[in-house]
Each structure stands twice: as structure tokens, then as C-alpha cells.
C-alpha atoms as a PDB file:
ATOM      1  CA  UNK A   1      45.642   9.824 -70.292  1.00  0.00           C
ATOM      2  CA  UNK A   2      41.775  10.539 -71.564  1.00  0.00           C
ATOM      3  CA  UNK A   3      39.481  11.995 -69.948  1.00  0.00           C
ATOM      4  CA  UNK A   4      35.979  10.099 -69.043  1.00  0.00           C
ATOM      5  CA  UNK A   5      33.346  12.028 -66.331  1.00  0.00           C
ATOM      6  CA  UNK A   6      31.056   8.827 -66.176  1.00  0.00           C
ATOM      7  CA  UNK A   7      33.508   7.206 -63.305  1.00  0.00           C
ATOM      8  CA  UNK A   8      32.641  10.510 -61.359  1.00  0.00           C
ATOM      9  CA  UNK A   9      28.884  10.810 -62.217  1.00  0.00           C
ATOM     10  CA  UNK A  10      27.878   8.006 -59.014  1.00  0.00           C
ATOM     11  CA  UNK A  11      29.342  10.148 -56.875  1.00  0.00           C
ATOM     12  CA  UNK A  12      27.518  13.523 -57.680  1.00  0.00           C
ATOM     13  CA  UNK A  13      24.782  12.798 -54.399  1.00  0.00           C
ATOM     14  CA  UNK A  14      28.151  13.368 -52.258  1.00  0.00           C
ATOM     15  CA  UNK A  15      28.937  16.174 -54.042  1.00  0.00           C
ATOM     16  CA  UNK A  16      25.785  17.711 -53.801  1.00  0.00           C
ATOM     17  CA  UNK A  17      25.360  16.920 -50.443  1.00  0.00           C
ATOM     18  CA  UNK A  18      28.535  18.442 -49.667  1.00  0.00           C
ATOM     19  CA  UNK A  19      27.361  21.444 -51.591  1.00  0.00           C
ATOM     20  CA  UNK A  20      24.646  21.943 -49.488  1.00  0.00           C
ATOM     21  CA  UNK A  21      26.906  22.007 -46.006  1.00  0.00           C
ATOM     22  CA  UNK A  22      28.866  24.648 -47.914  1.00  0.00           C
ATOM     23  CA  UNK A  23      25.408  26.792 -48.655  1.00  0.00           C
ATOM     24  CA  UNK A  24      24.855  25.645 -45.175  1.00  0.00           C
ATOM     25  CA  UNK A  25      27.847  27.264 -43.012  1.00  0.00           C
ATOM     26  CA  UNK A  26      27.795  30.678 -45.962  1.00  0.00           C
ATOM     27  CA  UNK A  27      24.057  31.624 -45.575  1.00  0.00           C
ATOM     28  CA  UNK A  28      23.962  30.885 -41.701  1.00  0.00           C
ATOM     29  CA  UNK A  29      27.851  32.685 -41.656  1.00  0.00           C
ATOM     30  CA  UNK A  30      26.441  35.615 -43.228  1.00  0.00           C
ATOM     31  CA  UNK A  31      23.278  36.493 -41.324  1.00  0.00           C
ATOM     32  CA  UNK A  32      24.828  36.198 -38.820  1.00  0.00           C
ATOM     33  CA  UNK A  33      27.968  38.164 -39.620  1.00  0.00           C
ATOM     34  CA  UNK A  34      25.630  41.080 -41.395  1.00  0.00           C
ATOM     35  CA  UNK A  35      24.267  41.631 -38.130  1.00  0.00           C
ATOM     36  CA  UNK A  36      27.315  42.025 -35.984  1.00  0.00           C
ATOM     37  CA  UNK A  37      28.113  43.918 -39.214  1.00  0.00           C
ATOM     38  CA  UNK A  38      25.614  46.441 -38.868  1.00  0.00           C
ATOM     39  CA  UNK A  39      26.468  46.823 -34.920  1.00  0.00           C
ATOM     40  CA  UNK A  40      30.029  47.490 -35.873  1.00  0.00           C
ATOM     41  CA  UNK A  41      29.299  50.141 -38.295  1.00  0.00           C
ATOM     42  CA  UNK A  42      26.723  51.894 -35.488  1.00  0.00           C
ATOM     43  CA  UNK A  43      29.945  51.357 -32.970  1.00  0.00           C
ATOM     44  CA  UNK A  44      31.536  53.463 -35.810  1.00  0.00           C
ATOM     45  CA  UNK A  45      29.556  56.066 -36.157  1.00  0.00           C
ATOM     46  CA  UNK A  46      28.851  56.086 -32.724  1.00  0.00           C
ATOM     47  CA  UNK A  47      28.969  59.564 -30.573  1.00  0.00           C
ATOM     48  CA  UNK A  48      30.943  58.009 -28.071  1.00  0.00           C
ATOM     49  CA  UNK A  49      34.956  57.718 -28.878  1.00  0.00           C
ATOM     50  CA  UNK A  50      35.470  54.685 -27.114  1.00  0.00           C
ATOM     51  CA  UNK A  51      32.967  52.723 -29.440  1.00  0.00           C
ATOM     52  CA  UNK A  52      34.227  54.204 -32.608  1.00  0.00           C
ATOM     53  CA  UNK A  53      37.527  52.786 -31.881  1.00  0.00           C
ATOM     54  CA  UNK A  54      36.348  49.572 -31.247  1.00  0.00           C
ATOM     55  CA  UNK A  55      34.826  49.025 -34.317  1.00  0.00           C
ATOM     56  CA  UNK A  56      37.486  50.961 -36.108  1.00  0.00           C
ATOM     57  CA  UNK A  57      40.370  48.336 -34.223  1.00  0.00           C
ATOM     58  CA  UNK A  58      37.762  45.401 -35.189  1.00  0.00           C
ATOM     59  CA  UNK A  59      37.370  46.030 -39.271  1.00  0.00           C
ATOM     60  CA  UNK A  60      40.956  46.814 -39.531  1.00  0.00           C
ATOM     61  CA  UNK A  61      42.284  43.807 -37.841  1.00  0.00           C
ATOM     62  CA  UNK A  62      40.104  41.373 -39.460  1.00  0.00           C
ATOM     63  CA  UNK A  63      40.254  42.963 -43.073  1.00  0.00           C
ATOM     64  CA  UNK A  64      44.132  42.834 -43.033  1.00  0.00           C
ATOM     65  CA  UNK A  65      44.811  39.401 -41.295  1.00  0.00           C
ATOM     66  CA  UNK A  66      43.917  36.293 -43.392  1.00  0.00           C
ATOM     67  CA  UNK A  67      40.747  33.977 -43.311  1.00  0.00           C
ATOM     68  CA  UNK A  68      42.896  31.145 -42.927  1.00  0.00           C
ATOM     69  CA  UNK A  69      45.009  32.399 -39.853  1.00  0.00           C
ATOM     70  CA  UNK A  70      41.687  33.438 -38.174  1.00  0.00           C
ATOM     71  CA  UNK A  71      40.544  30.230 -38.536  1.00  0.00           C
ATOM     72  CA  UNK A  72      43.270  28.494 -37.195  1.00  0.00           C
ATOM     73  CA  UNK A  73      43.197  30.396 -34.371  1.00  0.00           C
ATOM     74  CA  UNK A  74      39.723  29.691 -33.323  1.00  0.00           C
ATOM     75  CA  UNK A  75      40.292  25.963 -34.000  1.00  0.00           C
ATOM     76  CA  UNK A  76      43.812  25.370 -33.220  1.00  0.00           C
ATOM     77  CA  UNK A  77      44.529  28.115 -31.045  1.00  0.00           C
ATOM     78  CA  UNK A  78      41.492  28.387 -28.668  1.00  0.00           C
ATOM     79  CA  UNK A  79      42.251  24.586 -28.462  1.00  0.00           C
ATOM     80  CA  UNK A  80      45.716  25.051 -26.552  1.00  0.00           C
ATOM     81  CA  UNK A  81      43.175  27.616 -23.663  1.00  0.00           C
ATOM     82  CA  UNK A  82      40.650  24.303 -23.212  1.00  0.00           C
ATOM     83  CA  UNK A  83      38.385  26.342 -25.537  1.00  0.00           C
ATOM     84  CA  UNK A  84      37.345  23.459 -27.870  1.00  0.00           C
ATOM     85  CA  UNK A  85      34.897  23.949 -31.240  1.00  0.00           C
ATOM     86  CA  UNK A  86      33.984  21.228 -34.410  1.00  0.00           C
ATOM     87  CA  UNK A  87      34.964  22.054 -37.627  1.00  0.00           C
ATOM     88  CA  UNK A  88      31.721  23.102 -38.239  1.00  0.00           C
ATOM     89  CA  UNK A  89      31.232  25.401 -35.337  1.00  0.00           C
ATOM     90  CA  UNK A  90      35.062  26.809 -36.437  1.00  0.00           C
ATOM     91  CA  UNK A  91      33.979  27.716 -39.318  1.00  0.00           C
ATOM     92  CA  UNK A  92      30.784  29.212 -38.815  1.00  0.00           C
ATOM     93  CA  UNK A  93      32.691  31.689 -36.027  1.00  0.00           C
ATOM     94  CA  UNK A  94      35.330  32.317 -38.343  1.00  0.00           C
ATOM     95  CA  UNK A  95      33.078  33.118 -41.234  1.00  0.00           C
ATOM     96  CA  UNK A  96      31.273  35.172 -39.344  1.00  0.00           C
ATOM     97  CA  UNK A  97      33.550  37.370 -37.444  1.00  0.00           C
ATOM     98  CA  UNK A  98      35.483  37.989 -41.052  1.00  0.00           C
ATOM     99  CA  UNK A  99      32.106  38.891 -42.310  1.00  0.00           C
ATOM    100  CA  UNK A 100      30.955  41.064 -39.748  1.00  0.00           C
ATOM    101  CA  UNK A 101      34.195  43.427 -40.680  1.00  0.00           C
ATOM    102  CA  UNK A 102      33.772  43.545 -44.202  1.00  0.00           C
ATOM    103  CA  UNK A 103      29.357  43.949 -44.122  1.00  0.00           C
ATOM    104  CA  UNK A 104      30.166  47.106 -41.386  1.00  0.00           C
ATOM    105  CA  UNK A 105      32.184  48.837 -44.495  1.00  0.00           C
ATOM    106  CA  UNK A 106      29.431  47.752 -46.729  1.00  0.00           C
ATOM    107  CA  UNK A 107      26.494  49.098 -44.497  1.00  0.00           C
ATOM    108  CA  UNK A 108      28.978  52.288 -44.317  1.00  0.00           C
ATOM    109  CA  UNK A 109      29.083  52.955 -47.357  1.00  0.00           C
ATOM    110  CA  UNK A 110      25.621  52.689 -48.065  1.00  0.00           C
ATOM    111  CA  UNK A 111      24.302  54.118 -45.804  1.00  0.00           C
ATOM    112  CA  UNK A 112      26.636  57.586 -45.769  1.00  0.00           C
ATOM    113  CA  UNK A 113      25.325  57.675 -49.524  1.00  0.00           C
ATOM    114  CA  UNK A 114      21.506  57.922 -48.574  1.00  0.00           C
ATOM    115  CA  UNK A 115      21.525  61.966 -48.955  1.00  0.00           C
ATOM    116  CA  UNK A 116      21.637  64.751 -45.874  1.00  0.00           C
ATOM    117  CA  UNK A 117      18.211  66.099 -47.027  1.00  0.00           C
ATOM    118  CA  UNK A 118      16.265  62.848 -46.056  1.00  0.00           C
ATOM    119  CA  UNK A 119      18.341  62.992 -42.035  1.00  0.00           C
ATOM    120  CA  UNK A 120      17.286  66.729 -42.209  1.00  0.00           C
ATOM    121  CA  UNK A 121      13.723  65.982 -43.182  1.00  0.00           C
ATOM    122  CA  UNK A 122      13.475  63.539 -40.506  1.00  0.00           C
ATOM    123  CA  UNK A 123      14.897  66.287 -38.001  1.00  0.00           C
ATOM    124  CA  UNK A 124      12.689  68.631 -39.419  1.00  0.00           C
ATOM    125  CA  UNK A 125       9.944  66.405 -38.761  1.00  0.00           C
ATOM    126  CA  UNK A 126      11.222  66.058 -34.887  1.00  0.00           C
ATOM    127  CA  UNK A 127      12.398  62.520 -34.852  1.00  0.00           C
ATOM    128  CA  UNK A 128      15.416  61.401 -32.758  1.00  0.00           C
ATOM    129  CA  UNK A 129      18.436  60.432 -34.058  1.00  0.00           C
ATOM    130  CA  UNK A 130      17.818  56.478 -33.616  1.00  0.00           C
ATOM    131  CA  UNK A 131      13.708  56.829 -35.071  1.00  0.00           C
ATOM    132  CA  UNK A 132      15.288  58.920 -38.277  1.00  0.00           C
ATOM    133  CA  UNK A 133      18.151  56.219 -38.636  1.00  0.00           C
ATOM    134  CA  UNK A 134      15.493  53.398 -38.599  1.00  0.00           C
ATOM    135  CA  UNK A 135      12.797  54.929 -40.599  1.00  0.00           C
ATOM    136  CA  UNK A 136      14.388  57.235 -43.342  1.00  0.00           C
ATOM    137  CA  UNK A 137      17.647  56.448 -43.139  1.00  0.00           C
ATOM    138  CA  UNK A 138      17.887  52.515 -43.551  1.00  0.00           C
ATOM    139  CA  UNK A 139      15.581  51.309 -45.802  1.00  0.00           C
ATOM    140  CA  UNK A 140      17.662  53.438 -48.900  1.00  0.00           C
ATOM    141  CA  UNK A 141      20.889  52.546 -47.267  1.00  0.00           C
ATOM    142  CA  UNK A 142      19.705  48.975 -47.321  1.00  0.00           C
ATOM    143  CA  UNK A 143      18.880  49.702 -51.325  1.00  0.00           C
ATOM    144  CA  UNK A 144      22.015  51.064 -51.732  1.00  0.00           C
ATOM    145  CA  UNK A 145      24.161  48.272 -50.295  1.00  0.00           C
ATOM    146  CA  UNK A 146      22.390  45.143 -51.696  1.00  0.00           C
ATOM    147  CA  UNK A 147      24.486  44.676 -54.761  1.00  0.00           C
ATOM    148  CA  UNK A 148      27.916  44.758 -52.569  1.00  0.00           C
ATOM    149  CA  UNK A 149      26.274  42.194 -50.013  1.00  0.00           C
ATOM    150  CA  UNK A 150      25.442  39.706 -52.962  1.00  0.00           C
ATOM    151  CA  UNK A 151      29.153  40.436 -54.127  1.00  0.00           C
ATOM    152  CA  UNK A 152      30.090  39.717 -50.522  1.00  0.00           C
ATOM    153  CA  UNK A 153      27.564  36.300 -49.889  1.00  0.00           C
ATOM    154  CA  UNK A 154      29.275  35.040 -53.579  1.00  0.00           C
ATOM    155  CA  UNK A 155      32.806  35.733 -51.892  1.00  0.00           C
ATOM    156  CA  UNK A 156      32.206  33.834 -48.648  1.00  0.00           C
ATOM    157  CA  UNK A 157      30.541  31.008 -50.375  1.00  0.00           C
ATOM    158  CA  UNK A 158      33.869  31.022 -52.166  1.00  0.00           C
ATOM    159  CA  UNK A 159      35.664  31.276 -49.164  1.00  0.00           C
ATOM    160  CA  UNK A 160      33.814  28.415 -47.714  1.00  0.00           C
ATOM    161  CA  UNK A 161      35.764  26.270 -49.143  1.00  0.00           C
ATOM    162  CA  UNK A 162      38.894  27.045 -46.514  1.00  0.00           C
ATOM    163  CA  UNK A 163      36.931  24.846 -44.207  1.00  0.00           C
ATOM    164  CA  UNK A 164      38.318  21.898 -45.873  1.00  0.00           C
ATOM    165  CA  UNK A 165      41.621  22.627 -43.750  1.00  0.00           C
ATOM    166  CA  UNK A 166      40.050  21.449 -40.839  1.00  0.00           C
ATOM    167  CA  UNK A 167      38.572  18.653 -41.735  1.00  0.00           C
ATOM    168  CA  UNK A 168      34.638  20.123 -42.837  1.00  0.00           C
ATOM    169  CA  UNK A 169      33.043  17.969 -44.725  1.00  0.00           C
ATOM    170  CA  UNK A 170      32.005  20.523 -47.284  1.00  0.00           C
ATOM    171  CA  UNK A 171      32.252  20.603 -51.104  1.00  0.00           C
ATOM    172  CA  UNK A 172      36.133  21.311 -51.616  1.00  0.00           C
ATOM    173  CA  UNK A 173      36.897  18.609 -48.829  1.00  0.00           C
ATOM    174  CA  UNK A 174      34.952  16.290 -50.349  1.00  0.00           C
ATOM    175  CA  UNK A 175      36.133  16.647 -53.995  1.00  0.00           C
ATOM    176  CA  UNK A 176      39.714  15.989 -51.948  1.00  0.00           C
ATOM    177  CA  UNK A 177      39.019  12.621 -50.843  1.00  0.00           C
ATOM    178  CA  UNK A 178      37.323  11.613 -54.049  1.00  0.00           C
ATOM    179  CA  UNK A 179      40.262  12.738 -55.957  1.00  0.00           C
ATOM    180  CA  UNK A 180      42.467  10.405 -53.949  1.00  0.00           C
ATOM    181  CA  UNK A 181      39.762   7.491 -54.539  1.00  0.00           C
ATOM    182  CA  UNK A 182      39.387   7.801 -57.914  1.00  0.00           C
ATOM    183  CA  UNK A 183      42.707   9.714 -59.399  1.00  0.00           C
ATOM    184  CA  UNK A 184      40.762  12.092 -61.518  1.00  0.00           C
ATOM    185  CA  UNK A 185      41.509  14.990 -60.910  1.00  0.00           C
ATOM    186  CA  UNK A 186      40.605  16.945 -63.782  1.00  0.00           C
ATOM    187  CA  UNK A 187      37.327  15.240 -64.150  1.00  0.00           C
ATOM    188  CA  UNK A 188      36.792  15.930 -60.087  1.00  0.00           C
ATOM    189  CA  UNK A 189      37.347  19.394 -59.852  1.00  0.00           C
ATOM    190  CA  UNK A 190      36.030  20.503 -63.271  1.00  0.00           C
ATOM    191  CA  UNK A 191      32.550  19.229 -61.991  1.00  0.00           C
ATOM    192  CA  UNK A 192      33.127  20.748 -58.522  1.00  0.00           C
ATOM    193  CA  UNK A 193      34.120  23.989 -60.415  1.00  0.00           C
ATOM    194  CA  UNK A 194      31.112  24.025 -62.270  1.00  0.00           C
ATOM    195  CA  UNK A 195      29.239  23.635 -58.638  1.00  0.00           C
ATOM    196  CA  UNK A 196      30.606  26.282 -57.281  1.00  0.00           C
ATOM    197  CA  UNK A 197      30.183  28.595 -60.419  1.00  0.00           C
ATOM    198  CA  UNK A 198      25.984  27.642 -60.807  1.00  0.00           C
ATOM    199  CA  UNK A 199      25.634  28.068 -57.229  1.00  0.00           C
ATOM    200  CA  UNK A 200      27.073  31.408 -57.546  1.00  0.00           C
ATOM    201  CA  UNK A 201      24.955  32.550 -60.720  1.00  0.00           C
ATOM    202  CA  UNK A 202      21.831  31.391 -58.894  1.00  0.00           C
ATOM    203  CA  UNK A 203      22.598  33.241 -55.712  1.00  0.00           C
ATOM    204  CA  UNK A 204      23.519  36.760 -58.082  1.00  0.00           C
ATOM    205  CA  UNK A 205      20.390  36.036 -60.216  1.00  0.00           C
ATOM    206  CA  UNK A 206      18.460  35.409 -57.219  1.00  0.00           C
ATOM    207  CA  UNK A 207      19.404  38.811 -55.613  1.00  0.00           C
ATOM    208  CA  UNK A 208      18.632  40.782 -58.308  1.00  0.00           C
ATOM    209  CA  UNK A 209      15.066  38.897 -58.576  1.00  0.00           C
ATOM    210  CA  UNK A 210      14.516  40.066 -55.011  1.00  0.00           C
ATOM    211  CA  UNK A 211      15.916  43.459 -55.498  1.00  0.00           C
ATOM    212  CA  UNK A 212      13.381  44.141 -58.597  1.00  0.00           C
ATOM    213  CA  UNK A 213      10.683  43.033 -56.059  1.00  0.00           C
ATOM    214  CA  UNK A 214      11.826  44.545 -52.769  1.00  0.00           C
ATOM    215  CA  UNK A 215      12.629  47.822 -53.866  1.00  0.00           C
ATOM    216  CA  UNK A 216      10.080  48.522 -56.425  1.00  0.00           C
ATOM    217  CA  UNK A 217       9.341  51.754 -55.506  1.00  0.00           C
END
């Protein structure tokens, strides 16, 4: 068998529009997941014992059950309880609340490595504990976790692809059903591999563009 890519070149607009539902459901899946993120690491390192339990229960049930199973759940299983989402909306929940658990260890991390002298200063200075966490505290814990959360955008944009499972029309799906069409496989996925890697360099080149700027001093 040889191998020709200009069968699969007219149907790069369907790839590339499927690429973009995949940047789609990983950039809105991650903001919002990074902010239920950050509530679960505050639940965390929360005073209260019943909060810090919670979001201890939440990261280490999510971290240590798979993407796949929590997706079927939410689109299967809620299903069988009248609870009824799209593929798309399945995804976007499922991405999110798998985010959320691994962007609260992130922001943990990063943020317990911004040093004790800057909380003290800010005590010093007579701030409570929720002005010195906003305004000394999370601006270098933000600095210190931007690098894992491009590591962890790359990942889910990766992960993304699970959604083909259910039927989402998004880049792995759709390299599927042209693969059946058109019975090249290699050809198919080599260009949808090559997607999936230049989206990824532009998104880690992109972050390190915007750390350089943000964090300049």
C-alpha cells in the first residue's frame, strides 16, 4: 500500500473546524475548572474542618477515578435519573470538574511556595487574613503556578479528545469518520497528530510570551 496525503488535503476545513470545537470545550473547560479550582484549594486550607474535608474528599476522588468513567457518568448515568446533557454540555462538565481537582493542587502548591515573610509582612502591616491572601499572597502564587497550568491546559486539550466517545464532534471524532470514508488511516491521523502537536506548541509558546509580559517585574 503507498501512502498519498493529497486524498486527505479537501478535507482539512473539517479538520480544522473540528479543531476549533476541541480548543472550544478545553479553554472554556479550563476557566472554568481553574476557578472551582481555586475554591477547592481555599475549602482546603480553610479554618473550618468540615470544608477542608470536602475539598480533600473532592481532589482525591476525581484524581484517582478516570476521565472516561466520569464522563460516562454524567452522560450515561445522569441519563438513567431524567438528568439529560449533549455531548457538548457532557463534556464541558466533565472537563471541568476533573480540572477543578487537579488546578486546586496546582494553586496549592504555588501558592504554599510564596514565602512566610511576605503573609507576615502583610500581618505586620495589619491586613486580614483574606486582604493579605488577595494582595501579597496571590499575585506570586499565581507566578509560581503558571508553568504547571500551561502543562495542565496542554493535558486537557489532549484529553479533549475522550469526547469522541460520546459522539462530540471534535477533532479525534472527526478524524474517526473520515478514516472510515476514506481508509487512510495513516495519512488521517498523522495530519490530525500533527494538529494536535502545533496546537500544543502554540498554546506553551503562547504562555511563556504572556508570562515574560505579565510578570515582568
Amino acid at each position: 500500500m503507498t501512502l498519498y496525503f493529497g486524498d486527505i488535503f479537501p478535507y482539512l476545513p473539517i479538520m480544522l473546524e473540528a479543531l476549533w470545537v476541541s480548543i472550544y470545550v478545553t479553554a472554556l473547560s479550563f476557566v472554568v475548572g481553574s476557578f472551582l479550582g481555586l475554591f477547592i484549594y481555599l475549602a482546603r486550607a480553610s479554618r473550618f474542618r468540615a470544608l477542608r474535608w470536602f475539598g480533600r474528599g473532592y481532589v482525591e476522588v476525581i484524581r484517582n477515578t478516570p476521565l472516561l468513567v466520569q464522563l460516562y457518568l454524567i452522560y450515561f448515568g445522569l441519563g438513567q435519573v431524567g438528568i439529560n446533557f449533549n455531548p457538548l454540555w457532557s463534556v464541558l462538565i466533565g472537563m471541568s470538574l476533573n480540572n477543578a481537582a487537579y488546578t486546586a493542587e496546582i494553586f496549592r502548591a504555588g501558592i504554599n511556595a510564596v514565602p512566610n515573610g511576605l503573609r507576615e509582612a502583610g500581618r505586620a502591616l495589619g491586613m486580614r487574613y483574606d486582604q493579605t491572601f488577595r494582595h501579597v499572597v496571590l499575585m506570586p502564587g499565581i507566578r509560581n503556578v503558571l508553568p504547571a497550568l500551561t502543562n495542565q491546559f496542554i493535558i486537557l486539550f489532549l484529553f479533549s479528545s475522550i469526547g469522541s466517545v460520546i459522539s462530540l464532534d471534535e477533532l479525534t471524532a472527526v478524524l474517526e469518520n473520515l478514516n472510515s470514508q476514506t481508509l487512510r488511516t495513516f495519512e488521517i491521523f498523522t495530519i490530525g497528530a500533527l494538529l494536535y502537536f502545533l496546537t500544543s506548541a502554540a498554546i506553551a509558546y503562547g504562555a511563556r510570551a504572556i508570562e515574560k509580559v505579565a510578570f515582568k517585574w
